[in-house]
Protein backbone atom coordinates (compact mmCIF):
# COMPACT_ATOMS: atom_id res chain seq x y z
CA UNK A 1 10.90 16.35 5.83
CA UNK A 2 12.23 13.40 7.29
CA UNK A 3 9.90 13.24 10.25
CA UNK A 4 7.03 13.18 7.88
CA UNK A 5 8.64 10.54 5.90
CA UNK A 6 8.84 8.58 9.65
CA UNK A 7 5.43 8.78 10.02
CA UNK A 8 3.97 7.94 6.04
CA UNK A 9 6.22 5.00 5.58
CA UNK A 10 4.58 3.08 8.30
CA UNK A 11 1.49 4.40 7.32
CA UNK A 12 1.61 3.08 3.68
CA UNK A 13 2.70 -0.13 4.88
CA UNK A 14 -0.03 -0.45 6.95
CA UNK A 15 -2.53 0.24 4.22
CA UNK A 16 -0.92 -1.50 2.39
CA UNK A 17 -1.06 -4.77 3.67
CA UNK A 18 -5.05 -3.77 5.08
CA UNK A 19 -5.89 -3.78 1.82
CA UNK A 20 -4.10 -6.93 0.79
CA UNK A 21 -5.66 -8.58 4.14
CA UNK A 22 -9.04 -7.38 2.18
CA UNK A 23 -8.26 -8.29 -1.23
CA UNK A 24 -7.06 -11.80 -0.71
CA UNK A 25 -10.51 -12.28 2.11
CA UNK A 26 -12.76 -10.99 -1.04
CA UNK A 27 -11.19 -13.01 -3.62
CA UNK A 28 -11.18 -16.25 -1.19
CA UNK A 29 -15.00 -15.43 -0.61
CA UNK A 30 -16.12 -15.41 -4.60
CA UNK A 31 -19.07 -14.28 -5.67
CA UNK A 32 -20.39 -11.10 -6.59
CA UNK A 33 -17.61 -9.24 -5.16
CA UNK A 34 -15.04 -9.91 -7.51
CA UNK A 35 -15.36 -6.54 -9.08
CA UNK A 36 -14.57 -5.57 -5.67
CA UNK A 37 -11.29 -7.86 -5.09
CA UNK A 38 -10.03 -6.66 -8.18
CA UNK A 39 -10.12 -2.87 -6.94
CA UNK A 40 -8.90 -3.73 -4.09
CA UNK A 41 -5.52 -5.14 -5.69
CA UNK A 42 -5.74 -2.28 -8.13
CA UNK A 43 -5.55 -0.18 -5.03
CA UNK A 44 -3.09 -2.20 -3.42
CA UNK A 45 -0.76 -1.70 -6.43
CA UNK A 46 -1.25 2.08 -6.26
CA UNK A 47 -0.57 2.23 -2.57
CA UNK A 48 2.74 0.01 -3.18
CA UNK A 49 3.76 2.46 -5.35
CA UNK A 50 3.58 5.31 -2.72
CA UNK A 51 4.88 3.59 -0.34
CA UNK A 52 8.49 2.67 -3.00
CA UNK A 53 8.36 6.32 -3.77
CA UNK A 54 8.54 6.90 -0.23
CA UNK A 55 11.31 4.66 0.44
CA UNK A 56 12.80 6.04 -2.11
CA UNK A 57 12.49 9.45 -1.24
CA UNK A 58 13.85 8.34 2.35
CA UNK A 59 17.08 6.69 1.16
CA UNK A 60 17.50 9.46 -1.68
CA UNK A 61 17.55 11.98 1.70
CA UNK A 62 19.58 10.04 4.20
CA UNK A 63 22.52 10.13 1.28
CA UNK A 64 22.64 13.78 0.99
């Protein structure tokens, strides 16, 4: 269990802050694609979620 939680806590970061690289470049942009921006930081929030849960999870496992 804990290697997997080795390998998807890096991983979430790493979406994590792709997506907030994305969001913030889309919102800076304007336009049309603020519909988009704003999934994007919907998503962003979701994936930050995970990736608590997951830290979570980690430090919950490391203490037993």
């Amino acid at each position: 269990m804990s290697a997997l939680l080795s390998f998807f806590i890096p991983l979430a970061f790493v979406a994590l802050v792709v997506i907030l690289v994305l969001g913030v470049l889309t919102l800076l942009r304007g336009g049309p694609d603020r519909r988009f921006s704003n999934k994007l930081m919907q998503m962003r929030v979701l994936v930050q979620g995970i990736a608590l849960i997951l830290l979570l999870l980690a430090l919950w496992l490391m203490g037993r």
